[in-house]
N, C-alpha and C. Protein backbone atom coordinates (compact mmCIF):
# COMPACT_ATOMS: atom_id res chain seq x y z
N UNK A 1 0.85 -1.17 0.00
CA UNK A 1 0.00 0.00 0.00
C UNK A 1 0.90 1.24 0.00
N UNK A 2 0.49 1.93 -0.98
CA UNK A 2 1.29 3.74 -1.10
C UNK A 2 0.91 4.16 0.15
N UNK A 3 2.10 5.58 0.24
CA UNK A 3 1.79 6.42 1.30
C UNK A 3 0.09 7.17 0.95
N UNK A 4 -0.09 7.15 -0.22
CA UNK A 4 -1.23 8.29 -0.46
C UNK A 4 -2.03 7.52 -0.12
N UNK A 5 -2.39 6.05 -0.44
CA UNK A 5 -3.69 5.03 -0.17
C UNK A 5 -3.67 5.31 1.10
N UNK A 6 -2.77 5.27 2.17
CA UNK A 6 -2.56 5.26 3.40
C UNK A 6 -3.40 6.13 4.13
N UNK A 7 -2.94 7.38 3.87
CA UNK A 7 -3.27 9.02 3.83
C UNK A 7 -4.90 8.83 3.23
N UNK A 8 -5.36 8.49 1.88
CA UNK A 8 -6.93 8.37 1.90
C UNK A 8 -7.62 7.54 2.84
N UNK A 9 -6.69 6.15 3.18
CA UNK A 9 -7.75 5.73 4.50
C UNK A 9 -7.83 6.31 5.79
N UNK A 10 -6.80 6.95 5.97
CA UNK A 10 -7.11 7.91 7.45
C UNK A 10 -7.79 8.82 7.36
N UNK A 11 -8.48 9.56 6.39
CA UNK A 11 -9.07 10.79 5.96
C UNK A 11 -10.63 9.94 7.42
N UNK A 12 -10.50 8.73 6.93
CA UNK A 12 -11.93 8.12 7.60
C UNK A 12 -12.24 8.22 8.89
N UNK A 13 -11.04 8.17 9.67
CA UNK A 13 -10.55 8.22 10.71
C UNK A 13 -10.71 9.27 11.33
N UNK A 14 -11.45 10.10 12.61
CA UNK A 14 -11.84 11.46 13.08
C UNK A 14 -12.25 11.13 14.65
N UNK A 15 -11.86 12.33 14.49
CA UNK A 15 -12.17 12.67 16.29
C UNK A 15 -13.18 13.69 16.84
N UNK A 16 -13.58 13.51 17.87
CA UNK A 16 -15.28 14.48 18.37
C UNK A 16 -15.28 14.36 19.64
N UNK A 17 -14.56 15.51 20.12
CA UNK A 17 -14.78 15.64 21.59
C UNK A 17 -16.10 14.36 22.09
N UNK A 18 -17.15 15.17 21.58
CA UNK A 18 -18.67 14.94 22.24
C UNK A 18 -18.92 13.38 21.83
N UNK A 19 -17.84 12.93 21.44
CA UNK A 19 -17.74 11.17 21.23
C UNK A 19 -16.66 10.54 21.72
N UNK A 20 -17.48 9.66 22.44
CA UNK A 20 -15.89 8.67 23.64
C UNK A 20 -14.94 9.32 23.75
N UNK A 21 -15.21 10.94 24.12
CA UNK A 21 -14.27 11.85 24.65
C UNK A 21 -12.96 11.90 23.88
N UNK A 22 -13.49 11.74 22.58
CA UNK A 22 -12.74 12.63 21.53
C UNK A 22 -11.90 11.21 21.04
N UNK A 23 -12.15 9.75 21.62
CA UNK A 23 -11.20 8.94 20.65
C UNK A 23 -11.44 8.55 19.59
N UNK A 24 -10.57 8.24 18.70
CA UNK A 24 -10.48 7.94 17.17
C UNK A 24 -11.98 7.39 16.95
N UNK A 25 -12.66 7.90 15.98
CA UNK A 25 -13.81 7.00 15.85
C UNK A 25 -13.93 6.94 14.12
N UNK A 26 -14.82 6.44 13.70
CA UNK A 26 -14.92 6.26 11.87
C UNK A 26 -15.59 6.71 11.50
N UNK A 27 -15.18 7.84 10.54
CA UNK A 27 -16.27 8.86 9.58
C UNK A 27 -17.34 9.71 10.60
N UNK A 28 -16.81 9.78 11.90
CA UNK A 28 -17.87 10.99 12.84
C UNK A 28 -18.98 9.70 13.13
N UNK A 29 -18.81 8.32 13.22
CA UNK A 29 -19.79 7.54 13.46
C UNK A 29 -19.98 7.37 15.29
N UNK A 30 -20.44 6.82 15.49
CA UNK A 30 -20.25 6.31 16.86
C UNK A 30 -19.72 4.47 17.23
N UNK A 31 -18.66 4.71 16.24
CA UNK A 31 -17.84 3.40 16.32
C UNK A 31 -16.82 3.88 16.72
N UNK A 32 -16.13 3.28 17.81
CA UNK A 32 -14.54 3.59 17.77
C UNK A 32 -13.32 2.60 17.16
N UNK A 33 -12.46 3.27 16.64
CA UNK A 33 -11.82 2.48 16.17
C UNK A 33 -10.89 1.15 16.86
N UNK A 34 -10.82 1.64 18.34
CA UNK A 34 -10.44 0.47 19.32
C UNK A 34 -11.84 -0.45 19.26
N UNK A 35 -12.77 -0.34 19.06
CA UNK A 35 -13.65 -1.35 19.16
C UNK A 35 -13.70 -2.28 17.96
N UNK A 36 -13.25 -1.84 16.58
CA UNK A 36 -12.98 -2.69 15.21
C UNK A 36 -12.24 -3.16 16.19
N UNK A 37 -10.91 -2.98 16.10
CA UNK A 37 -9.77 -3.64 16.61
C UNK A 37 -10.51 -4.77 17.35
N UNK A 38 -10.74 -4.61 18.49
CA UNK A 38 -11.39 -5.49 19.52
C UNK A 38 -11.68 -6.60 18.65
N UNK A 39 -12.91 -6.52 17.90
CA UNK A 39 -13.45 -7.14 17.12
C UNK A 39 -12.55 -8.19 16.50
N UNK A 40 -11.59 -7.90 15.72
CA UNK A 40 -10.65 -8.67 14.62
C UNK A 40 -9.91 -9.16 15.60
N UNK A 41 -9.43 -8.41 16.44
CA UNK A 41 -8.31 -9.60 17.57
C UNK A 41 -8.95 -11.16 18.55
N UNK A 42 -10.37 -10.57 18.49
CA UNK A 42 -11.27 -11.95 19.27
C UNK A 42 -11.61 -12.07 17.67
N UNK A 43 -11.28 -12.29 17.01
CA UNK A 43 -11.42 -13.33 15.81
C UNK A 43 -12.66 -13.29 14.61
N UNK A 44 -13.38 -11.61 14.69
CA UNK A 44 -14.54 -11.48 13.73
C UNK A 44 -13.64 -11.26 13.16
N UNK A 45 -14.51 -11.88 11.85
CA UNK A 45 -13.66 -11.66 10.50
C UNK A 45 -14.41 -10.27 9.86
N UNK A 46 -13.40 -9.51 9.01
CA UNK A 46 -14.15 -8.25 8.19
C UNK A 46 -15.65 -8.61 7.96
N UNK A 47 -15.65 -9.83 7.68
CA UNK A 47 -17.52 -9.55 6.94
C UNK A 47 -18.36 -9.86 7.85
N UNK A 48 -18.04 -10.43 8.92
CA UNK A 48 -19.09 -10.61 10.67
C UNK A 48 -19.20 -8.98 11.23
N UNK A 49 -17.93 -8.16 10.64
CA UNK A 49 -17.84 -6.88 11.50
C UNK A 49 -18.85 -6.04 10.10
N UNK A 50 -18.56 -6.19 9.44
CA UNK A 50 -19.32 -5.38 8.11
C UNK A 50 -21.02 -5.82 8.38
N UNK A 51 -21.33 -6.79 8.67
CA UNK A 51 -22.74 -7.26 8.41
C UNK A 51 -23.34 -7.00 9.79
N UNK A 52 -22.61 -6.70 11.09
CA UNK A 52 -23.09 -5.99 12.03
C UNK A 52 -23.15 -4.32 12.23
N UNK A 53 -22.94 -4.00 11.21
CA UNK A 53 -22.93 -2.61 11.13
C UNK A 53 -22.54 -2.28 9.66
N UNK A 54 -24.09 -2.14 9.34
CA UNK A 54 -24.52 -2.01 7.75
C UNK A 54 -23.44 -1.03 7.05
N UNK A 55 -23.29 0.29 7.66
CA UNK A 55 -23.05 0.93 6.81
C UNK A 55 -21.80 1.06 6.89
N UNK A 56 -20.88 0.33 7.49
CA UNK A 56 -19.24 0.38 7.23
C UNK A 56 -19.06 -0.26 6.12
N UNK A 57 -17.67 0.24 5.68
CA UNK A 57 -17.29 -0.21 4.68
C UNK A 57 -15.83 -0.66 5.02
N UNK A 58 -15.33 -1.71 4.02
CA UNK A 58 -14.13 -2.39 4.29
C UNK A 58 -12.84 -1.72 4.29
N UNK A 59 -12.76 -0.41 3.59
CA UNK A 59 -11.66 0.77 3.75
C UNK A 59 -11.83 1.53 5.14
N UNK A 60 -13.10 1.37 5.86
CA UNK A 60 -13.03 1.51 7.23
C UNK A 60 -12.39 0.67 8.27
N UNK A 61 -12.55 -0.67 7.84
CA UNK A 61 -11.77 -1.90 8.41
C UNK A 61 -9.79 -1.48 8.23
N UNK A 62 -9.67 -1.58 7.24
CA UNK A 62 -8.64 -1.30 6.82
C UNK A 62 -8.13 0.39 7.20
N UNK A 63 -8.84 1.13 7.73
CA UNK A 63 -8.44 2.43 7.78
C UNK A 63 -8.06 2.48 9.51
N UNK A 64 -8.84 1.72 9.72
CA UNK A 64 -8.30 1.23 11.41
C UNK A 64 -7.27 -0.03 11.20
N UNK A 65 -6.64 -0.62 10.85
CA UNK A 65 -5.25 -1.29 10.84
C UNK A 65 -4.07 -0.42 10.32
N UNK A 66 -4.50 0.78 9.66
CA UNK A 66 -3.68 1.41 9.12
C UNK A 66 -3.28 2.19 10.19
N UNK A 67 -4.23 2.92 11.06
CA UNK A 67 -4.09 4.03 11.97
C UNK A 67 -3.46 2.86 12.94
N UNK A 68 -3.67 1.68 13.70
CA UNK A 68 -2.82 0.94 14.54
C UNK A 68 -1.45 0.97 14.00
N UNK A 69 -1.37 0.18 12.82
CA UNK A 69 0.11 -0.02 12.71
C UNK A 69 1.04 1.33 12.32
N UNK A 70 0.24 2.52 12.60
CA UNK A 70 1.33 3.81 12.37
C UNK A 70 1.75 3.97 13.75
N UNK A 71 0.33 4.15 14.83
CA UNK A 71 0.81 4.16 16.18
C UNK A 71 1.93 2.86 17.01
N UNK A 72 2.00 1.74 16.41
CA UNK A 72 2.88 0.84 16.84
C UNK A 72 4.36 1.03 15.98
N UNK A 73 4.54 1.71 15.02
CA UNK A 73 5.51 1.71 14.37
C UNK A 73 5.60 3.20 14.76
N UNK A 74 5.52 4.00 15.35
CA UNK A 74 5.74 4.98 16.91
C UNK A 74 6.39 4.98 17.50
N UNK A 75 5.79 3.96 18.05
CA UNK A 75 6.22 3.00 19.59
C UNK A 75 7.56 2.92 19.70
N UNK A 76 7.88 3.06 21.05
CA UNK A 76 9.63 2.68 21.60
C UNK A 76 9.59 1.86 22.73
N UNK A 77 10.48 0.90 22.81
CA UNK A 77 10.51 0.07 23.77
C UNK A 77 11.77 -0.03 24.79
N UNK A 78 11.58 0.15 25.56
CA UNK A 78 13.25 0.48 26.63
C UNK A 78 13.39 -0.94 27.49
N UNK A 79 14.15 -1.78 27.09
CA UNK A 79 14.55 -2.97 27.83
C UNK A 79 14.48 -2.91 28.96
N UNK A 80 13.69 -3.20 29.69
CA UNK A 80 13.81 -3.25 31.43
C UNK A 80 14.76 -4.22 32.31
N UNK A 81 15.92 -4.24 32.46
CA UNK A 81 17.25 -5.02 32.65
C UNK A 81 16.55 -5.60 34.44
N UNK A 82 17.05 -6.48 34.74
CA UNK A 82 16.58 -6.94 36.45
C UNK A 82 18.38 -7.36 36.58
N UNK A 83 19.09 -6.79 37.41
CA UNK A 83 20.12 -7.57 37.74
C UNK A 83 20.03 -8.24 38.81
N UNK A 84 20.38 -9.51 39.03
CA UNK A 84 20.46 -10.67 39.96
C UNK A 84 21.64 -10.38 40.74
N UNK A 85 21.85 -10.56 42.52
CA UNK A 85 22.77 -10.60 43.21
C UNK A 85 23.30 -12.06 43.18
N UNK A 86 22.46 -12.97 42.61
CA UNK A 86 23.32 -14.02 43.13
C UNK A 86 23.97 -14.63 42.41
């Protein structure tokens, strides 16, 4: 996937105070995008998540894996060392 495909699926992606206190949600819906997630990690597949909520579309699916894997490719991880006395 191009940077620009990338960039058009986040366009989907929005925030609203006056919704789950402003977290990522899809197209101003009252879905959040941690709740797709949810969804696909306990194992709905795109079309169990599509057919429970008519009017998403699969570039919404995909517009929330896109917005995860930017925030995990973010991410920094600092080795937490334990030294042993004995």
């Amino acid at each position: 996937m191009t940077r620009d495909e990338e960039e058009r699926l986040l366009q989907r992606i929005t925030t609203n105070p006056q919704i789950f206190g402003g977290k990522p949600i899809i197209r101003g819906k009252r879905l959040a995008v941690e709740h797709v997630l949810s969804m696909l990690a306990a194992g709905d597949t795109p079309e169990t998540i599509l057919q429970g909520y008519p009017w998403l579309e699969m570039d919404d699916i995909r517009a929330c894996l896109v917005y995860a894997r930017r925030l995990v490719g973010r991410e920094r991880v600092e080795p937490f060392v334990l030294h042993s006395n004995s």
